[in-house]
C-alpha atoms as a PDB file:
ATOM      1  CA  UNK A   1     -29.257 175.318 155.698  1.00  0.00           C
ATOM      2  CA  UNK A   2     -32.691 174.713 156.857  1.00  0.00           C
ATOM      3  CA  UNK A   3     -34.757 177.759 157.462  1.00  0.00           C
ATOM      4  CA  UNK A   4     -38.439 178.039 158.566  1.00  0.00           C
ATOM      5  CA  UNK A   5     -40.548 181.666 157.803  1.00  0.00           C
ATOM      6  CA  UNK A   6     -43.577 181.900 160.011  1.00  0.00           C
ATOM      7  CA  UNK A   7     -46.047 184.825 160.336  1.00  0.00           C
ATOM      8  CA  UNK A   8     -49.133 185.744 159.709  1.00  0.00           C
ATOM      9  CA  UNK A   9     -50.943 185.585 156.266  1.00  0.00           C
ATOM     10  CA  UNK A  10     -49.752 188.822 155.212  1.00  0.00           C
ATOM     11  CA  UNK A  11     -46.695 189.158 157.012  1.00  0.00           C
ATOM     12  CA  UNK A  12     -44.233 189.208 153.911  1.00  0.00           C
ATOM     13  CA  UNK A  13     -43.393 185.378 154.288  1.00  0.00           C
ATOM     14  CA  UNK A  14     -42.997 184.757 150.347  1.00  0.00           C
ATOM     15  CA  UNK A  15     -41.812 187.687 149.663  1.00  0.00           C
ATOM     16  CA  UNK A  16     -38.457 187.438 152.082  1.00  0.00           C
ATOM     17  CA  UNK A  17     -38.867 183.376 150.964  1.00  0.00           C
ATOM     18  CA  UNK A  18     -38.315 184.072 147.391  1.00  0.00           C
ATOM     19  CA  UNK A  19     -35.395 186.748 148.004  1.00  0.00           C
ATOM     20  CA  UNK A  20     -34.136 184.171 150.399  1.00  0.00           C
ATOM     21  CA  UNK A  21     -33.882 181.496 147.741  1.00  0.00           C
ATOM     22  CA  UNK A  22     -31.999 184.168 144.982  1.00  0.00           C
ATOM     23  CA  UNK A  23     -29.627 185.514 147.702  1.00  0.00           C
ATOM     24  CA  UNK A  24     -28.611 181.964 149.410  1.00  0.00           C
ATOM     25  CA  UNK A  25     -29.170 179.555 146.424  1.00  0.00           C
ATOM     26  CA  UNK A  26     -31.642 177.012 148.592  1.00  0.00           C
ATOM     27  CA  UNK A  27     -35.045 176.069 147.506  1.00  0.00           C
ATOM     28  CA  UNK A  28     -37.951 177.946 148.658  1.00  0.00           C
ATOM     29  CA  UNK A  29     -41.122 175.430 149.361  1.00  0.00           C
ATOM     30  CA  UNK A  30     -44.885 177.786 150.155  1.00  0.00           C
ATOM     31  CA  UNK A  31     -46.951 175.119 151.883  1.00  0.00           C
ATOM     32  CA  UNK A  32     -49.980 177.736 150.939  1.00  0.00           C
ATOM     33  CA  UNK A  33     -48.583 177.434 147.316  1.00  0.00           C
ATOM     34  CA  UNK A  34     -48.402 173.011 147.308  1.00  0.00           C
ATOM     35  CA  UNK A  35     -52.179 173.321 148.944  1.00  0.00           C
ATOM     36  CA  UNK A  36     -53.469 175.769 146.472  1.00  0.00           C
ATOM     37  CA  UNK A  37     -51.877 173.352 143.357  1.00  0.00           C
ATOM     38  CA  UNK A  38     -53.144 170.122 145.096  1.00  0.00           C
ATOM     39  CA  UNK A  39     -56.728 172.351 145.244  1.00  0.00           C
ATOM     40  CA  UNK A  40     -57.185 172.838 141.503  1.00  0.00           C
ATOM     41  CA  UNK A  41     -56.988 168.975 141.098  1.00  0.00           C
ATOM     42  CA  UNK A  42     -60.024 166.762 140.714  1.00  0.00           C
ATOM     43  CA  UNK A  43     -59.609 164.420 142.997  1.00  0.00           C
ATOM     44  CA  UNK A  44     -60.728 163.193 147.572  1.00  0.00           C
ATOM     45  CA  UNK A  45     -57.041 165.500 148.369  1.00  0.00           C
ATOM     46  CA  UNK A  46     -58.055 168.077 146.355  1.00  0.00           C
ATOM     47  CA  UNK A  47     -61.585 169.065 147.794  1.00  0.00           C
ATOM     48  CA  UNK A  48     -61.086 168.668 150.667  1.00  0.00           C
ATOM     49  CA  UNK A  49     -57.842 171.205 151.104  1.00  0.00           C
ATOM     50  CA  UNK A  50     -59.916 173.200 148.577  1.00  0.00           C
ATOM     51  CA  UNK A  51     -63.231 173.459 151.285  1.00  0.00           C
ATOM     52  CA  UNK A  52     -60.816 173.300 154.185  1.00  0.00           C
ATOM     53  CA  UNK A  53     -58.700 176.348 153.014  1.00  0.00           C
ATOM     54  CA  UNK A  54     -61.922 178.402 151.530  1.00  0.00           C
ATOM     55  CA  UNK A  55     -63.501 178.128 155.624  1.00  0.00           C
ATOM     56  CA  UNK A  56     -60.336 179.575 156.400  1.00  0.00           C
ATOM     57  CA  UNK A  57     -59.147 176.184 158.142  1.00  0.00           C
ATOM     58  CA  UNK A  58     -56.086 174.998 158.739  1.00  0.00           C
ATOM     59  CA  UNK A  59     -55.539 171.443 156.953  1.00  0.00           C
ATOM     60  CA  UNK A  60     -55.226 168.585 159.267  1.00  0.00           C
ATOM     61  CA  UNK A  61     -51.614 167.680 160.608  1.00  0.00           C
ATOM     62  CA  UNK A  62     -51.584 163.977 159.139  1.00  0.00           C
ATOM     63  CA  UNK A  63     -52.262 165.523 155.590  1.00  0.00           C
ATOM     64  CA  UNK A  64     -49.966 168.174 155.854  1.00  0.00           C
ATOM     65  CA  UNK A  65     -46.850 166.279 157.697  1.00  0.00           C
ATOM     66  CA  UNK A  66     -47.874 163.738 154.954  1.00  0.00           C
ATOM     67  CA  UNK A  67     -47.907 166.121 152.134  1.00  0.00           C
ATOM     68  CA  UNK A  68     -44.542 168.578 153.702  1.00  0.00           C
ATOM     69  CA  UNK A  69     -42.626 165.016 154.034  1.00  0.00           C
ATOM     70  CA  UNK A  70     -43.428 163.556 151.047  1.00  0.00           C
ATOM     71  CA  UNK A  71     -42.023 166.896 149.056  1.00  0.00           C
ATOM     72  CA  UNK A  72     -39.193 167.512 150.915  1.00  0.00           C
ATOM     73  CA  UNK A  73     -38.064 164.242 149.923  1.00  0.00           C
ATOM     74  CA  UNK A  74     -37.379 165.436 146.565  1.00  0.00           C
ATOM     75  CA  UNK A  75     -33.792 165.601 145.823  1.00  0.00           C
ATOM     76  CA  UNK A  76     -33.563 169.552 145.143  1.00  0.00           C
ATOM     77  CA  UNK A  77     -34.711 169.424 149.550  1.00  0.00           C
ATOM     78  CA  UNK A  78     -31.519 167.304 150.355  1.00  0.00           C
ATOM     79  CA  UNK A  79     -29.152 169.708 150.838  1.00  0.00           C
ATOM     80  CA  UNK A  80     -31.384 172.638 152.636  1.00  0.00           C
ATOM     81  CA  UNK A  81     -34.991 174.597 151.903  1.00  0.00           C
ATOM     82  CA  UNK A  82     -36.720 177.749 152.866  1.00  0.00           C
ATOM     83  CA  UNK A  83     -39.976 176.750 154.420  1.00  0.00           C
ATOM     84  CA  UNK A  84     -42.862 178.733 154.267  1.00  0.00           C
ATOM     85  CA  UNK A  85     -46.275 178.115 156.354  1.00  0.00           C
ATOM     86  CA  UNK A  86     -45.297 174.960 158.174  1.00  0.00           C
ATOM     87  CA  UNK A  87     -44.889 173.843 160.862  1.00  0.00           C
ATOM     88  CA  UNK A  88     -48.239 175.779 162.587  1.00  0.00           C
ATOM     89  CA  UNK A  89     -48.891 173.614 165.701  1.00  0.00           C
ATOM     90  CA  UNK A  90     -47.268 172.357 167.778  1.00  0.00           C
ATOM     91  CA  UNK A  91     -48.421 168.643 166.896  1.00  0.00           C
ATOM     92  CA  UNK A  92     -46.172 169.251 163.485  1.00  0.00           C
ATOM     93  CA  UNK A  93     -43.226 170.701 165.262  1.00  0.00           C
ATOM     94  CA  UNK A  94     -43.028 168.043 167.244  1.00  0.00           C
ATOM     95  CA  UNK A  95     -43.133 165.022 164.548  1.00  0.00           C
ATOM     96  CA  UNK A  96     -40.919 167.422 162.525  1.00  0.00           C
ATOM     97  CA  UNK A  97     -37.814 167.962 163.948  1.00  0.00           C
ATOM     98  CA  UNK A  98     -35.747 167.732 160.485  1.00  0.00           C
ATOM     99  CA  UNK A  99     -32.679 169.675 161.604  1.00  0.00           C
ATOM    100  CA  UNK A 100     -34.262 172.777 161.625  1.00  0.00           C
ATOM    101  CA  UNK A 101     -31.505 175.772 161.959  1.00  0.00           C
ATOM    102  CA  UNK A 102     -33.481 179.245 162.127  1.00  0.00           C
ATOM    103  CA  UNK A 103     -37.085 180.021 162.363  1.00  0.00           C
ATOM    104  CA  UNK A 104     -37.937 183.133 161.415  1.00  0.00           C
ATOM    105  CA  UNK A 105     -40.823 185.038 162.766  1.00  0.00           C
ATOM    106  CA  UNK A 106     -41.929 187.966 160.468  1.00  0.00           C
ATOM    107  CA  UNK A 107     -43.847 189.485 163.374  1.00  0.00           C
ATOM    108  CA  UNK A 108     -46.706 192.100 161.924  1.00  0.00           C
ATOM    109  CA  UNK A 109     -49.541 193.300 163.380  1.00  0.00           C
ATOM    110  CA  UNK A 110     -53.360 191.958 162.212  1.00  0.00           C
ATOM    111  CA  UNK A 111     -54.186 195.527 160.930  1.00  0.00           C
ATOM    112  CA  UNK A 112     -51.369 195.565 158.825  1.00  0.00           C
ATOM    113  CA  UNK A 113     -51.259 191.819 157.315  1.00  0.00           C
ATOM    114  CA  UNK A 114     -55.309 193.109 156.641  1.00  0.00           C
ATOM    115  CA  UNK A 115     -54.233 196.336 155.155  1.00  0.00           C
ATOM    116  CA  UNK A 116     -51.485 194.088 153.112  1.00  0.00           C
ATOM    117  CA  UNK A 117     -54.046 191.431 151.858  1.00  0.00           C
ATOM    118  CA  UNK A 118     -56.635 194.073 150.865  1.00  0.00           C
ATOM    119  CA  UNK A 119     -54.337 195.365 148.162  1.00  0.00           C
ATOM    120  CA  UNK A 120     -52.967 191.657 146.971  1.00  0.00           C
ATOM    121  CA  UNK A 121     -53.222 190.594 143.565  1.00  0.00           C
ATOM    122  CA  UNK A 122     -55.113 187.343 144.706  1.00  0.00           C
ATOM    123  CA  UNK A 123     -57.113 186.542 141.410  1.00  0.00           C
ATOM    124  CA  UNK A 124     -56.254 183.259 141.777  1.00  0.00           C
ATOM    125  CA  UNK A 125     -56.086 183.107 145.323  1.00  0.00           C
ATOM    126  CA  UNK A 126     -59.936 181.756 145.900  1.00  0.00           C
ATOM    127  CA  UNK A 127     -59.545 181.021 149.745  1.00  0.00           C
ATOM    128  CA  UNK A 128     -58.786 185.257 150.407  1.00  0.00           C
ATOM    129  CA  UNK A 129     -62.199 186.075 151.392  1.00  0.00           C
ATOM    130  CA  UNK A 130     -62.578 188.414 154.448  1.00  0.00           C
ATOM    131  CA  UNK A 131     -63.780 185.981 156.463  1.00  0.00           C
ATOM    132  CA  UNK A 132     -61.446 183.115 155.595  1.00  0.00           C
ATOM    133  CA  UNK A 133     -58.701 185.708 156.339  1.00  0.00           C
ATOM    134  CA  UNK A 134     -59.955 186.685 159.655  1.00  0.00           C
ATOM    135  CA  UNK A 135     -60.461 183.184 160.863  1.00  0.00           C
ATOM    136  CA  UNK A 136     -56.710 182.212 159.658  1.00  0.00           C
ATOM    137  CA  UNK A 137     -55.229 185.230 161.587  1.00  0.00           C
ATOM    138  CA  UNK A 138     -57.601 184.330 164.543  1.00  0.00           C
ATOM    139  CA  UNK A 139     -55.752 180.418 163.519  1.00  0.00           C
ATOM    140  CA  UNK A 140     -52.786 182.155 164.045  1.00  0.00           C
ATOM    141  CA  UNK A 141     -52.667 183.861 167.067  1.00  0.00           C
ATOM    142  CA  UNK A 142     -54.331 180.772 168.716  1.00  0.00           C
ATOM    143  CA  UNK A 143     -52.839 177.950 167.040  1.00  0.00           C
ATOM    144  CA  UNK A 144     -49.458 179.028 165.920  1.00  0.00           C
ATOM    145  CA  UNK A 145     -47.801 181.516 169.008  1.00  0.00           C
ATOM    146  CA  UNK A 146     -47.421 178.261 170.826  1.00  0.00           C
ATOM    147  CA  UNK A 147     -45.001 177.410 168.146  1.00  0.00           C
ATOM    148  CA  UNK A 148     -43.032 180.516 168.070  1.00  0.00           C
ATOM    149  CA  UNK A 149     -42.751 179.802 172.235  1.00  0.00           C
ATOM    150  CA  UNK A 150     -41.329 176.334 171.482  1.00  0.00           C
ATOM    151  CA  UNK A 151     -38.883 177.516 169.455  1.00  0.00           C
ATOM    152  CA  UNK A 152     -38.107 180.502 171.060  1.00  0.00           C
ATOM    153  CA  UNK A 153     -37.904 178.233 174.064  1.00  0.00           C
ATOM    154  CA  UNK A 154     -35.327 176.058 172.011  1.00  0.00           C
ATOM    155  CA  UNK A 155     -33.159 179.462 171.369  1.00  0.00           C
ATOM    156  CA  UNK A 156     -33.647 179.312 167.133  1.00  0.00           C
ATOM    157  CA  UNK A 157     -36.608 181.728 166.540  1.00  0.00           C
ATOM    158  CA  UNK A 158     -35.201 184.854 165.390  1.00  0.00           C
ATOM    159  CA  UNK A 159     -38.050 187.785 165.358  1.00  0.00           C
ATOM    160  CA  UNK A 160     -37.734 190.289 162.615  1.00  0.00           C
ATOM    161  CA  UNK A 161     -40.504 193.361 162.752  1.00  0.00           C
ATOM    162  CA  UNK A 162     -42.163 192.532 159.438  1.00  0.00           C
ATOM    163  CA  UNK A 163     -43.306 196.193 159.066  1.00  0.00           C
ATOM    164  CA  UNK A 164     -39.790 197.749 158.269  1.00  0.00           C
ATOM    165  CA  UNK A 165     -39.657 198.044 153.836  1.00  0.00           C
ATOM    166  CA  UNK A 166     -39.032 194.402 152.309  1.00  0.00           C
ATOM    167  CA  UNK A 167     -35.225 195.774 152.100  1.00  0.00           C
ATOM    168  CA  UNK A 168     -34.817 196.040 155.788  1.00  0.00           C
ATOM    169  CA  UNK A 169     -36.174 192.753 156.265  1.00  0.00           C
ATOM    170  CA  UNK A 170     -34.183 191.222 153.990  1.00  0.00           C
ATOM    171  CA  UNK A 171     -31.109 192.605 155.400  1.00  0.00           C
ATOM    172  CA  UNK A 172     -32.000 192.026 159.410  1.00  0.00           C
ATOM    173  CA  UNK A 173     -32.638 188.168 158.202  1.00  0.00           C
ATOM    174  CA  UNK A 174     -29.610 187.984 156.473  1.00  0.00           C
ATOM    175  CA  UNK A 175     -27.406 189.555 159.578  1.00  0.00           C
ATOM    176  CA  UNK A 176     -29.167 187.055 162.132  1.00  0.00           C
ATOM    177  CA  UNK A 177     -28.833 183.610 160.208  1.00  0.00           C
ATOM    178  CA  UNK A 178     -25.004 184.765 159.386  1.00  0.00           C
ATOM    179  CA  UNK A 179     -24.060 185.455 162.738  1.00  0.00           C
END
């Protein structure tokens, strides 16, 4: 099973992705999580996702289709993942087709992924400054909706109301990818 989350930053996609992963058994891949690793390292790849992500940027397509690809060739990937933060335009969707079964859309609204992020442990989360967040959301709502359209267009976006308790979630996504 291949499963996509998308929402905004703030919308509860790790948290559902990591109770995904212990309920199903299937690897659970943050893209936000592989940038922020690749960040720390001295090296081109490394400051440049590190100054891209601090501006509140999204990384370029090539380097992320690059990076996405080259991880989920790993052989824990093979047999299905849990997806988190990619694709975000449409440019990715479309060179990343990859089977895809559901997309889920935590949908929540940009006062509450604020109100969310403001109370986030995010010590070592460097690139969670006000502003960075702001222009990611303002990303989001630009970049990204055309991606939930495509998919909703292709009939495999399921939309879950990402301001229910992390229980309810958990149990509307689980319903909706069973049925």
């Amino acid at each position: 099973m291949k499963i996509i989350l998308i929402g905004i930053q703030g919308a509860g996609k790790s948290t559902q992705g990591n109770l995904l992963l212990k309920k199903l058994k299937i690897p659970y891949l943050s893209t936000g999580h592989i940038f922020r690793e690749l960040a720390k390292e001295h090296t081109p790849l490394g400051r440049y996702l590190k100054e891209t992500m601090n501006a509140g940027l999204l990384i370029s397509d090539k380097k992320t289709l690059s990076i996405v690809t080259e991880y989920l060739q790993r052989p824990e990937y093979k047999a299905g993942y849990i997806l988190d933060g990619f694709p975000r335009t449409l440019n990715q969707v479309r060179k990343f087709e990859n089977g895809i079964g559901h997309v889920i859309y935590l949908k929540v609204s940009d006062k509450e992924a604020l109100w969310r992020l403001s109370y986030r442990d995010s010590d070592d989360r460097t690139d969670e400054t006000l502003p960075a967040i702001k222009k990611r959301i303002e990303l989001f709502h630009r970049v990204t909706e055309p991606v939930l359209q495509y998919y909703r267009k292709k009939e495999t976006l399921i939309e879950i109301n990402g301001e229910q308790e992390v229980k309810e979630i958990h149990k509307e996504i689980l319903s909706k990818i069973k049925k």
